[in-house]
C-alpha atoms as a PDB file:
ATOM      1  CA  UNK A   1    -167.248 179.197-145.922  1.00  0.00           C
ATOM      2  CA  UNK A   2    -164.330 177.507-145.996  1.00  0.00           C
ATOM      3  CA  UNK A   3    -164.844 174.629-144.245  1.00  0.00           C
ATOM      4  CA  UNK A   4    -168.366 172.915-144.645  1.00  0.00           C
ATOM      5  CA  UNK A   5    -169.876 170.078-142.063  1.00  0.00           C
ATOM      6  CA  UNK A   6    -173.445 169.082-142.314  1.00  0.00           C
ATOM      7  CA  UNK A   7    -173.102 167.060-138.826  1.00  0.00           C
ATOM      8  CA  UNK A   8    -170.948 165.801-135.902  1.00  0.00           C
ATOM      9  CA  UNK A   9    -169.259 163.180-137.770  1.00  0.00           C
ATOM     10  CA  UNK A  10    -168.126 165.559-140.713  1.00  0.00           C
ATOM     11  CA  UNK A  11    -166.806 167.659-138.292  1.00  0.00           C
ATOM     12  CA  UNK A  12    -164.917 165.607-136.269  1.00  0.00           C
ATOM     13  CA  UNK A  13    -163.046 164.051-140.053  1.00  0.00           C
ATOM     14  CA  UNK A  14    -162.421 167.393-140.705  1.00  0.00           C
ATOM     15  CA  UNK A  15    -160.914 168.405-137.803  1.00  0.00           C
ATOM     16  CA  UNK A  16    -159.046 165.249-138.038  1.00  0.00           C
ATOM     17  CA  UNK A  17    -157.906 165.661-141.695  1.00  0.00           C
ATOM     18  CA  UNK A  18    -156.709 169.209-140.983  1.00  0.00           C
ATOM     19  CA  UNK A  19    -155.109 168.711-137.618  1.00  0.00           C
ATOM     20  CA  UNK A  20    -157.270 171.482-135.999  1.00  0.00           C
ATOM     21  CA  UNK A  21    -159.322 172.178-133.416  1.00  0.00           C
ATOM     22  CA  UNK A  22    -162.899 172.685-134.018  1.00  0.00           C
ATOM     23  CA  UNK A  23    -163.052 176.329-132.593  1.00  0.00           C
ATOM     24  CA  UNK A  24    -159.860 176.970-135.286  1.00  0.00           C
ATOM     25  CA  UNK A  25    -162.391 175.145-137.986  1.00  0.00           C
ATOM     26  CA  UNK A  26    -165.350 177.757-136.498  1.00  0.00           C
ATOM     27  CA  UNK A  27    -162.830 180.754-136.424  1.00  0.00           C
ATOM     28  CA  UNK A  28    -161.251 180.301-139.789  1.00  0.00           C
ATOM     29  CA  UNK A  29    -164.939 180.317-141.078  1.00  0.00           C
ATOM     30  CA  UNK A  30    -165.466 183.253-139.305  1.00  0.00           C
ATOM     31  CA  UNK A  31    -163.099 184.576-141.516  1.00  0.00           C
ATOM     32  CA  UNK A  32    -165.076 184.997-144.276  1.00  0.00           C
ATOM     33  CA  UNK A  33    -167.224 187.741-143.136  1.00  0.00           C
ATOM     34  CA  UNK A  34    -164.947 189.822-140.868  1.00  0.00           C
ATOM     35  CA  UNK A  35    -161.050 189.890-140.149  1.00  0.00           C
ATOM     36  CA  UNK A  36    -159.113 187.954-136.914  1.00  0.00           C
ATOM     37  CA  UNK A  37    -159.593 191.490-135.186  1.00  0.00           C
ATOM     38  CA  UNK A  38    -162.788 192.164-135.542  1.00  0.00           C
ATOM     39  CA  UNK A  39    -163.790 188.801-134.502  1.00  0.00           C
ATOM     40  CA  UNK A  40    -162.294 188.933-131.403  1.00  0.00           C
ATOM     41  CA  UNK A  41    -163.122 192.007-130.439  1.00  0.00           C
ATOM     42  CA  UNK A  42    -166.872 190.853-130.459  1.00  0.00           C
ATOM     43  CA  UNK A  43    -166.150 187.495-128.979  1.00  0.00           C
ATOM     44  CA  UNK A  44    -164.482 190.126-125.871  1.00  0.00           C
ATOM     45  CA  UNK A  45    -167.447 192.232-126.627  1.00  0.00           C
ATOM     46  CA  UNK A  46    -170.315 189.482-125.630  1.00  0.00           C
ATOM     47  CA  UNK A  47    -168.215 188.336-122.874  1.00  0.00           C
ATOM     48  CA  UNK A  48    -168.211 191.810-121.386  1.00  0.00           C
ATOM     49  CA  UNK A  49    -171.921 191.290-121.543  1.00  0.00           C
ATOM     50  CA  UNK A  50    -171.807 187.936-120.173  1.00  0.00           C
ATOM     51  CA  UNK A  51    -169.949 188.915-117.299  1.00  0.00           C
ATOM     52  CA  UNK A  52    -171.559 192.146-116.106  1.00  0.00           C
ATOM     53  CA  UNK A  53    -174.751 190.231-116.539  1.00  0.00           C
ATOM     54  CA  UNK A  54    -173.542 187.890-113.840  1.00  0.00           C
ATOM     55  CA  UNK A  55    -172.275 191.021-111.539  1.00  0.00           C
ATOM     56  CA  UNK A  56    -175.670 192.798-112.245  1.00  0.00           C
ATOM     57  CA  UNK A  57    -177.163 189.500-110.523  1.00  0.00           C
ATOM     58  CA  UNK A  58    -174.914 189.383-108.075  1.00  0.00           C
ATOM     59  CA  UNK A  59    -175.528 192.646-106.840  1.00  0.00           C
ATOM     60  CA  UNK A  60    -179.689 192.568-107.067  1.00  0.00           C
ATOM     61  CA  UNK A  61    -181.801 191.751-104.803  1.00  0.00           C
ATOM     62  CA  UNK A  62    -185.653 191.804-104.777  1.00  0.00           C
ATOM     63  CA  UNK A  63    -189.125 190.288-106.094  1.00  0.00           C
ATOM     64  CA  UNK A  64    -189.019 188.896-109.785  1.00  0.00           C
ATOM     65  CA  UNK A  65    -193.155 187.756-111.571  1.00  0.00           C
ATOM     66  CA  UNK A  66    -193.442 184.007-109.578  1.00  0.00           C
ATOM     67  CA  UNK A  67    -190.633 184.172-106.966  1.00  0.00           C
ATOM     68  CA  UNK A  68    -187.608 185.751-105.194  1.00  0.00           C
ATOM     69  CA  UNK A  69    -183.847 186.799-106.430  1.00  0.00           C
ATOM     70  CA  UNK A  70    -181.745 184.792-104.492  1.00  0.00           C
ATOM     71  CA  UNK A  71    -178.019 185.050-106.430  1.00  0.00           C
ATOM     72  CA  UNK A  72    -176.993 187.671-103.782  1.00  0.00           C
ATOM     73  CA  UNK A  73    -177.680 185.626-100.920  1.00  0.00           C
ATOM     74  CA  UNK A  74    -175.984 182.697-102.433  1.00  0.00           C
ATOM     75  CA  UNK A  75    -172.688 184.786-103.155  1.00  0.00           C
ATOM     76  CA  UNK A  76    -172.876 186.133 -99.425  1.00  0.00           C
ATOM     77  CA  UNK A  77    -173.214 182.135 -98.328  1.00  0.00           C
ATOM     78  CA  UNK A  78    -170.346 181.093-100.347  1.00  0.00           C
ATOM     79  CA  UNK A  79    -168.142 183.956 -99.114  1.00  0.00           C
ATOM     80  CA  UNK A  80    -169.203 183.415 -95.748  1.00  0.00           C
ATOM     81  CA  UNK A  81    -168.683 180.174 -95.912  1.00  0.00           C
ATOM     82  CA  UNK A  82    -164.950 180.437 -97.794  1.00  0.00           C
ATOM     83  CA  UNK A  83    -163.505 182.339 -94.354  1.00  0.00           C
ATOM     84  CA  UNK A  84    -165.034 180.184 -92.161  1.00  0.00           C
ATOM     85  CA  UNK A  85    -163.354 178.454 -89.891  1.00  0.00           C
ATOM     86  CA  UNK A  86    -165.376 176.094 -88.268  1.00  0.00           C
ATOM     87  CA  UNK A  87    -166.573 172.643 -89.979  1.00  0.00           C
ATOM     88  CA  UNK A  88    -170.188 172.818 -89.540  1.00  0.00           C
ATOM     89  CA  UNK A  89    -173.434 173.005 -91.864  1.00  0.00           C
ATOM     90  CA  UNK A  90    -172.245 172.728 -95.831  1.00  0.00           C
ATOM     91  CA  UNK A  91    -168.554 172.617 -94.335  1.00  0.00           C
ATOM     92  CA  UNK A  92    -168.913 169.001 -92.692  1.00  0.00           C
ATOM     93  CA  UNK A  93    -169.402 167.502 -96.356  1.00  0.00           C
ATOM     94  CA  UNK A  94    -165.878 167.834 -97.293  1.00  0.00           C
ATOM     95  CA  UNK A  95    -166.917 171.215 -98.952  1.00  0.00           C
ATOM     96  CA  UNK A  96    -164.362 173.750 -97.100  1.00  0.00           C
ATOM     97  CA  UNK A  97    -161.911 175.010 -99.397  1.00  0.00           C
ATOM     98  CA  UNK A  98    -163.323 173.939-102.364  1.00  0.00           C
ATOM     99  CA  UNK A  99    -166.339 176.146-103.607  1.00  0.00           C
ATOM    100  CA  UNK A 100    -165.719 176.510-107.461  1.00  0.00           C
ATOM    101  CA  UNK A 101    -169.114 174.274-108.384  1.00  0.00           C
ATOM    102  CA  UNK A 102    -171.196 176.489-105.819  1.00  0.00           C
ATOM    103  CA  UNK A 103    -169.945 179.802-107.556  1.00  0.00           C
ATOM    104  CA  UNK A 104    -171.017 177.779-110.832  1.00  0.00           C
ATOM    105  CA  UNK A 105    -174.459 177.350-109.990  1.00  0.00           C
ATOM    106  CA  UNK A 106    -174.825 180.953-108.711  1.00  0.00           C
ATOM    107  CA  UNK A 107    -172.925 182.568-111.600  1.00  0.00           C
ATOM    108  CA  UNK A 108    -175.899 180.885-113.773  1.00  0.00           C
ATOM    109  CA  UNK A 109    -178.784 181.898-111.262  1.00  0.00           C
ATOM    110  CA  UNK A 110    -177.784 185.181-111.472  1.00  0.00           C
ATOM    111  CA  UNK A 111    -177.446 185.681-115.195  1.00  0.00           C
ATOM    112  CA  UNK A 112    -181.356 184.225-115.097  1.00  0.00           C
ATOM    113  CA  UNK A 113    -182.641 186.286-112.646  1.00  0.00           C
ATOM    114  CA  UNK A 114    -181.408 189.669-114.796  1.00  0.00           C
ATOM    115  CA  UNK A 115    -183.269 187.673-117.758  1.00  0.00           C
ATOM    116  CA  UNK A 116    -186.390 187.296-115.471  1.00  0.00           C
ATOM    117  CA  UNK A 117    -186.332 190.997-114.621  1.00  0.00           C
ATOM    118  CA  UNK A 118    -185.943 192.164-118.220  1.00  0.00           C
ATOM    119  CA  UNK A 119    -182.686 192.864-117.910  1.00  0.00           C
ATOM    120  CA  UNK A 120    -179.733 191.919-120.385  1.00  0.00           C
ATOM    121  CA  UNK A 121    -178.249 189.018-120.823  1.00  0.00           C
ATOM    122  CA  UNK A 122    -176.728 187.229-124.035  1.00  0.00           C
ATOM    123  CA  UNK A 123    -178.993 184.877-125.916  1.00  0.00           C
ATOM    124  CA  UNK A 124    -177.064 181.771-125.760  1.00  0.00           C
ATOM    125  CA  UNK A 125    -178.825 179.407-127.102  1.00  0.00           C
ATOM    126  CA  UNK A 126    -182.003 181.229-125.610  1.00  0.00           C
ATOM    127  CA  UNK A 127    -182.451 183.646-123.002  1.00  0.00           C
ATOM    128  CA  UNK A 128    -184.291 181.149-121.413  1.00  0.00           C
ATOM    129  CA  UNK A 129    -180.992 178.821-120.633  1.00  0.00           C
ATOM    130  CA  UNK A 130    -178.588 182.255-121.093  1.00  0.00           C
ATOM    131  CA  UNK A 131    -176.899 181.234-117.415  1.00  0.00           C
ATOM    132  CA  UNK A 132    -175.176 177.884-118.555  1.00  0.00           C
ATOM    133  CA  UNK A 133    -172.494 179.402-121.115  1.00  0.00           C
ATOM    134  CA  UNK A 134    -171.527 182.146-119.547  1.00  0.00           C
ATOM    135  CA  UNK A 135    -170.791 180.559-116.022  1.00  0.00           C
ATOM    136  CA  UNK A 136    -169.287 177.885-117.376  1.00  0.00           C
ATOM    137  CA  UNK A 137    -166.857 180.616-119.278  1.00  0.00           C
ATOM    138  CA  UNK A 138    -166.470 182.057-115.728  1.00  0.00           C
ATOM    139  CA  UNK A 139    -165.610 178.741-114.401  1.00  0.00           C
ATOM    140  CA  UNK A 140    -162.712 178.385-116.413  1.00  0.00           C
ATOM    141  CA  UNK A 141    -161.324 181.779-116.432  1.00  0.00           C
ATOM    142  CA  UNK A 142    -168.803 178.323-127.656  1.00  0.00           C
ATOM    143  CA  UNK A 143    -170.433 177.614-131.589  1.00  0.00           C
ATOM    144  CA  UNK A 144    -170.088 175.262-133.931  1.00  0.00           C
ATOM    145  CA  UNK A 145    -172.295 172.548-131.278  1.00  0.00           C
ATOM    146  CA  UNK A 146    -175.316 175.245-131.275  1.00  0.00           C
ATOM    147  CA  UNK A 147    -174.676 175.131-135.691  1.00  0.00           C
ATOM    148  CA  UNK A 148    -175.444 171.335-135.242  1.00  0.00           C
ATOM    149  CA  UNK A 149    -178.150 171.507-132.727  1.00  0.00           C
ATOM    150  CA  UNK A 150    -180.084 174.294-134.804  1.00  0.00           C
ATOM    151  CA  UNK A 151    -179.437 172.527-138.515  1.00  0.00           C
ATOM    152  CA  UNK A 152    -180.676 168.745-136.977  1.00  0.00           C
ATOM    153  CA  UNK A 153    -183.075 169.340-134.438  1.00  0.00           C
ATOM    154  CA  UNK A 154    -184.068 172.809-132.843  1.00  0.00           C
ATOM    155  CA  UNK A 155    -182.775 175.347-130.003  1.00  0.00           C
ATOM    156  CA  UNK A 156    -186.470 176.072-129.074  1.00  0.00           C
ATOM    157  CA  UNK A 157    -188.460 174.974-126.044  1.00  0.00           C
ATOM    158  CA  UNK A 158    -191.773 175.445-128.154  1.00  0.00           C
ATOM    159  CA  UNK A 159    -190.734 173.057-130.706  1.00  0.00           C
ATOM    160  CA  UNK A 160    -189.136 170.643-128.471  1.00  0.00           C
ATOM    161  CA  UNK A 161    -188.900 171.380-124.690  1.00  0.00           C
ATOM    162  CA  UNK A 162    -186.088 172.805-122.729  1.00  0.00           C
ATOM    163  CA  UNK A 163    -183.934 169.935-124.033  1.00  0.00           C
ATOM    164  CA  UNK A 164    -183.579 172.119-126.982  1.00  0.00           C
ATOM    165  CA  UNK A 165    -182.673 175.273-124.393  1.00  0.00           C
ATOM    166  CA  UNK A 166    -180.969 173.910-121.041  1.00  0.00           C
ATOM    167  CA  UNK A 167    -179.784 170.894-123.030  1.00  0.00           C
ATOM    168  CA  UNK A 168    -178.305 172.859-125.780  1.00  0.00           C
ATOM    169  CA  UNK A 169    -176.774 174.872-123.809  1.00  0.00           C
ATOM    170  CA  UNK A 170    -175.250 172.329-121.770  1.00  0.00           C
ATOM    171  CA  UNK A 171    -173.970 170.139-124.169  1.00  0.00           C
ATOM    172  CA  UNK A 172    -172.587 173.700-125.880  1.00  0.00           C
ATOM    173  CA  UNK A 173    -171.015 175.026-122.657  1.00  0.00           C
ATOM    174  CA  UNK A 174    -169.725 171.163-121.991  1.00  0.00           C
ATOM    175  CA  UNK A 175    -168.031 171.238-125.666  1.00  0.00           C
ATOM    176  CA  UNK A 176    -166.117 174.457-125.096  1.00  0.00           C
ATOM    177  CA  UNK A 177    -164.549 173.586-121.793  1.00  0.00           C
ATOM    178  CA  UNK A 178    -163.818 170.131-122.939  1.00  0.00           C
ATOM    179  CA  UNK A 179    -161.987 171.944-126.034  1.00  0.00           C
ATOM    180  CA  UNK A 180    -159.960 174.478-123.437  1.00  0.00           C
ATOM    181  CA  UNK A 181    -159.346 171.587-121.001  1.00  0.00           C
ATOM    182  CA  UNK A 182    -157.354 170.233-123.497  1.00  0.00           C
ATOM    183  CA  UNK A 183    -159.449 167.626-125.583  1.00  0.00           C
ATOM    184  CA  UNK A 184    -159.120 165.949-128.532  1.00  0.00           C
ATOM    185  CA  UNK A 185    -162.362 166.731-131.272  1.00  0.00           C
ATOM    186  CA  UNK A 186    -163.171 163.308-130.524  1.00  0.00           C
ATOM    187  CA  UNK A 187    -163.351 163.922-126.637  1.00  0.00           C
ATOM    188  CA  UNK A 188    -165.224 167.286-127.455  1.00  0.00           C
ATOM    189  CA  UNK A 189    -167.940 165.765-129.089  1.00  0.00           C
ATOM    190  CA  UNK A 190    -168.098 163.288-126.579  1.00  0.00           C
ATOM    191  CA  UNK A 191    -168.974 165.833-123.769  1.00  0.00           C
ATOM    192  CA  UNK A 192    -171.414 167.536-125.811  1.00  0.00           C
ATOM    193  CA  UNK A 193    -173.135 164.283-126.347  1.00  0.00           C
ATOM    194  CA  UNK A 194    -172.871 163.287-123.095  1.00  0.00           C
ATOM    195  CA  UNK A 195    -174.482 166.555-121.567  1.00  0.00           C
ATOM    196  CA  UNK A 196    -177.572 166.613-124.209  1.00  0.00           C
ATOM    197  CA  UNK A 197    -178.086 162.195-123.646  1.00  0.00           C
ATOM    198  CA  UNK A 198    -178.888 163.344-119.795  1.00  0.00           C
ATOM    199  CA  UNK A 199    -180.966 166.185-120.965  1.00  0.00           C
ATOM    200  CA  UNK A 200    -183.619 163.989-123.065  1.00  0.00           C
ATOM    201  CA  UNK A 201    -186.947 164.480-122.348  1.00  0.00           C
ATOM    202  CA  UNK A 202    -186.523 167.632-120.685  1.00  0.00           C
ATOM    203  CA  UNK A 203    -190.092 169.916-120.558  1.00  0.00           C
ATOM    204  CA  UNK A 204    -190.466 173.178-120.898  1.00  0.00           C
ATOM    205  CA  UNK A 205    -192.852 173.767-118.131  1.00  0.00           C
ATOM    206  CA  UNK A 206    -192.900 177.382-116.427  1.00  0.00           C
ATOM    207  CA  UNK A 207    -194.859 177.887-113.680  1.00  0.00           C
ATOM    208  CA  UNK A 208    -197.116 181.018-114.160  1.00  0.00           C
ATOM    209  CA  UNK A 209    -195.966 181.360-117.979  1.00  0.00           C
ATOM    210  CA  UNK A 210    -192.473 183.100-116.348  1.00  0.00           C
ATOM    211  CA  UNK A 211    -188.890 182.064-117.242  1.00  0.00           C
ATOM    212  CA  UNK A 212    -188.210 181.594-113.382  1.00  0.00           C
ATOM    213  CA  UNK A 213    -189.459 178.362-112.042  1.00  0.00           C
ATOM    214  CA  UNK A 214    -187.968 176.045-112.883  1.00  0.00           C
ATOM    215  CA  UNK A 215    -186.397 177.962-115.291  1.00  0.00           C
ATOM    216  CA  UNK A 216    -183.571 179.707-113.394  1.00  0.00           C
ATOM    217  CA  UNK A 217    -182.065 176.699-110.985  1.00  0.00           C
ATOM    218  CA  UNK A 218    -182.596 174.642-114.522  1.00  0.00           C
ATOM    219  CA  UNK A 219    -179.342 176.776-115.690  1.00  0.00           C
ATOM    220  CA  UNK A 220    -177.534 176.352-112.503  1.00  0.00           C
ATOM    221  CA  UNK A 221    -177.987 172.239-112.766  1.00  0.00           C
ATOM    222  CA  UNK A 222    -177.128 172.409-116.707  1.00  0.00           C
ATOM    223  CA  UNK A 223    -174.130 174.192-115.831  1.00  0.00           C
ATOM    224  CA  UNK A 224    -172.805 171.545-113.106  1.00  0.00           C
ATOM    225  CA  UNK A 225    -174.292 168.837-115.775  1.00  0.00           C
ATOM    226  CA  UNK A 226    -171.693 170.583-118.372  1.00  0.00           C
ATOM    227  CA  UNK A 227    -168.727 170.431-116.506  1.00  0.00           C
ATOM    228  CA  UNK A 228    -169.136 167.128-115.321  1.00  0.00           C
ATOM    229  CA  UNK A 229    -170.009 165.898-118.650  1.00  0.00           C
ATOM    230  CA  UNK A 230    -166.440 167.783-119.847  1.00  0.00           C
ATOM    231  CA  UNK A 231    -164.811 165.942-117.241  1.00  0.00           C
ATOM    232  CA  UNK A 232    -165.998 162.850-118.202  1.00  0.00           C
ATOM    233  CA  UNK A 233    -164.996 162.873-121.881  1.00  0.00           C
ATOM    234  CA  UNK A 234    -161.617 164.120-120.748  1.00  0.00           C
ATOM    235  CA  UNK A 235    -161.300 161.017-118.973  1.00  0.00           C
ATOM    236  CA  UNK A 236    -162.424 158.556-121.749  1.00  0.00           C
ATOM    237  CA  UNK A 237    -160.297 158.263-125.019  1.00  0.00           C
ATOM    238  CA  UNK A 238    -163.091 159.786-127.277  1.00  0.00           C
ATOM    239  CA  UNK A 239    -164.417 156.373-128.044  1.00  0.00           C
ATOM    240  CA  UNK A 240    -168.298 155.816-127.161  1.00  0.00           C
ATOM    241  CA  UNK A 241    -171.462 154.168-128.274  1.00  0.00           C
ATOM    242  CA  UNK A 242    -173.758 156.821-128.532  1.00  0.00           C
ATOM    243  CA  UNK A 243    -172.652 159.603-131.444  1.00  0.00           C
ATOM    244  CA  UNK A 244    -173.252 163.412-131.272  1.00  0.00           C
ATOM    245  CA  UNK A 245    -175.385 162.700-134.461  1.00  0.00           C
ATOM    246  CA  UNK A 246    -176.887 159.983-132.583  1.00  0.00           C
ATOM    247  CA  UNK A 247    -177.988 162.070-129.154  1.00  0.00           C
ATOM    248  CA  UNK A 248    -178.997 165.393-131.534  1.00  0.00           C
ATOM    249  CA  UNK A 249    -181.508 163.284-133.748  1.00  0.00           C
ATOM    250  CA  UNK A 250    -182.539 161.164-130.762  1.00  0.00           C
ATOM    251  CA  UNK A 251    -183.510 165.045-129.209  1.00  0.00           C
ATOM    252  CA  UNK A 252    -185.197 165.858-132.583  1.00  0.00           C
ATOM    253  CA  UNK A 253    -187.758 162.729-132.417  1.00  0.00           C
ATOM    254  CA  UNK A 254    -188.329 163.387-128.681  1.00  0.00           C
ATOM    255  CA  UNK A 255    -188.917 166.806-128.891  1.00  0.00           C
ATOM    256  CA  UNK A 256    -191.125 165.924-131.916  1.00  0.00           C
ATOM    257  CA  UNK A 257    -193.059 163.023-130.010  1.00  0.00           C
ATOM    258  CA  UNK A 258    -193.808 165.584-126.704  1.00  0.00           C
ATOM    259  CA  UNK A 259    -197.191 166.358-126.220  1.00  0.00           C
ATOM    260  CA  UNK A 260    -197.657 170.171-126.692  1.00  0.00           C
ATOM    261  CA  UNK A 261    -198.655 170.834-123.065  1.00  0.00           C
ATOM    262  CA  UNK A 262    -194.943 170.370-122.322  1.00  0.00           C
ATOM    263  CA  UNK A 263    -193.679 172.664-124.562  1.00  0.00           C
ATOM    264  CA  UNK A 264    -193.261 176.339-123.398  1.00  0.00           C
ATOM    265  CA  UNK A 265    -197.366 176.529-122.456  1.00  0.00           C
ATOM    266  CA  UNK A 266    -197.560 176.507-119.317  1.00  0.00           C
ATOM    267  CA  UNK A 267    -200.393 174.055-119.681  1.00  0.00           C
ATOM    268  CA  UNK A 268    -199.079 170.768-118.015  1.00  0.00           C
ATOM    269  CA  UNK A 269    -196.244 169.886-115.335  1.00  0.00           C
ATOM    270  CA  UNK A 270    -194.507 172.008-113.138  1.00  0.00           C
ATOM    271  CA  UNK A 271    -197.041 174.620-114.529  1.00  0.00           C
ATOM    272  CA  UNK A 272    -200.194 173.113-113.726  1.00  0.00           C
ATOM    273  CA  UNK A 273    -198.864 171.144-110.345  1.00  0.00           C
ATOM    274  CA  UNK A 274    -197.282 174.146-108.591  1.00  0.00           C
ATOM    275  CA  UNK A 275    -199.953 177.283-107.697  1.00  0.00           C
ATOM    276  CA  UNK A 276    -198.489 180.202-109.380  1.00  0.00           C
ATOM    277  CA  UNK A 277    -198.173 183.426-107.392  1.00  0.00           C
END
């Protein structure tokens, strides 16, 4: 390719050296197996997927393995609650008018209820944390962080716990809006490393072996975690103690270090504390 980065810090000098962006450093890369055209016809082409994903959710109701779609009914509170007129339940927190982080969390409940019933959805970094990117995405209306993720630690739950799903996908998701919010590369690794710091430690811990509990409000809190973590970075002048490299092999030793029981077997937590249906 033409421009090589083994880690965070690489990228960020090169990016810095060439006055780009790193989603012009990913794209010109890109470049090498497929013209401009063709790549953004399948970037349109997955987010096609990613959004009818989130309708399909949207409009589905019904019993998934261990517990209930609920997306619909949140959509149908939101909009209920967007023409309302009086101040009471939700309202009286200083919530009327202002329901962009609600849609947020329901876009990415939505998008893992289809992956709970089978249905698809776009592996991003797993179907097990597909909700974060693409309601994130929606939230604005993602990756060379996933590259860096998958070369120095892992993007699966077995290996390491959901850090190495939700987290991923968070710090990902977090990156990208960072990036279209304006950021600097400095900033934009700064919200990725912010997002995966407060993922640490995260288990993979499904309760009846089904990617639904906690699985599916897990995307819907690692989406709000992404934009907040964006918002943060965009606040802050790039500068900060912790590195990307830092947070990514920090998740590598923890993941590592987890006892197996916490890592996609259903055999401790959530899992063994909560009776399955």
């Amino acid at each position: 390719v033409k421009y090589k980065f083994k880690n965070g810090k690489e990228l960020e000098n090169l990016c810095w050296a060439m006055d780009m962006n790193i989603s012009d450093i990913i794209f010109e890369n890109e470049l090498k197996w497929r013209n401009a055209e063709l790549i953004k016809e399948g970037l349109l082409n997955i987010w096609n997927v990613m959004d009818a994903c989130i309708e399909n959710g949207l409009s589905t109701k019904g019993l998934l393995n261990a517990t209930t779609r609920r997306a619909k009914k949140l959509a149908e509170k939101i909009i209920e609650m967007e023409y309302s007129d009086n101040n009471t339940g939700l309202n009286s927190i200083n919530m009327k008018g202002n329901f962009s982080d609600d849609w947020l969390r329901c876009w990415a409940v939505a998008v893992n209820e289809e992956n709970a019933g089978g249905n698809r959805v776009v592996t991003a970094p797993t179907n097990g944390a597909a909700g974060v990117i693409p309601a994130v995405i929606k939230y604005y209306k993602t990756g060379a962080m996933g590259m860096l993720y998958k070369r120095g630690a892992s993007l699966s739950a077995a290996e390491v716990g959901c850090q190495g799903e939700i987290g991923v996908a968070s710090s990902m998701a977090s990156a990208a809006l960072c990036e279209v919010m304006g950021g600097n590369v400095f900033q934009v690794t700064n919200a990725a490393e912010i997002a995966m710091e407060h993922s640490l430690g995260l288990t993979c811990d499904p309760v009846g072996g089904y990617v639904e509990i906690p699985c599916i409000e897990r995307n819907a809190i690692g989406a709000s975690k992404a934009v907040a973590s964006a918002r943060m970075a965009l606040m802050g002048d790039g500068k900060n103690v912790v590195s990307l490299d830092n947070v990514i092999e920090t998740m590598r030793q923890t993941g590592w270090d987890m006892q197996a029981k916490y890592k996609e077997t259903s055999k401790g937590g959530l899992a063994q504390n909560v009776p399955s249906c």
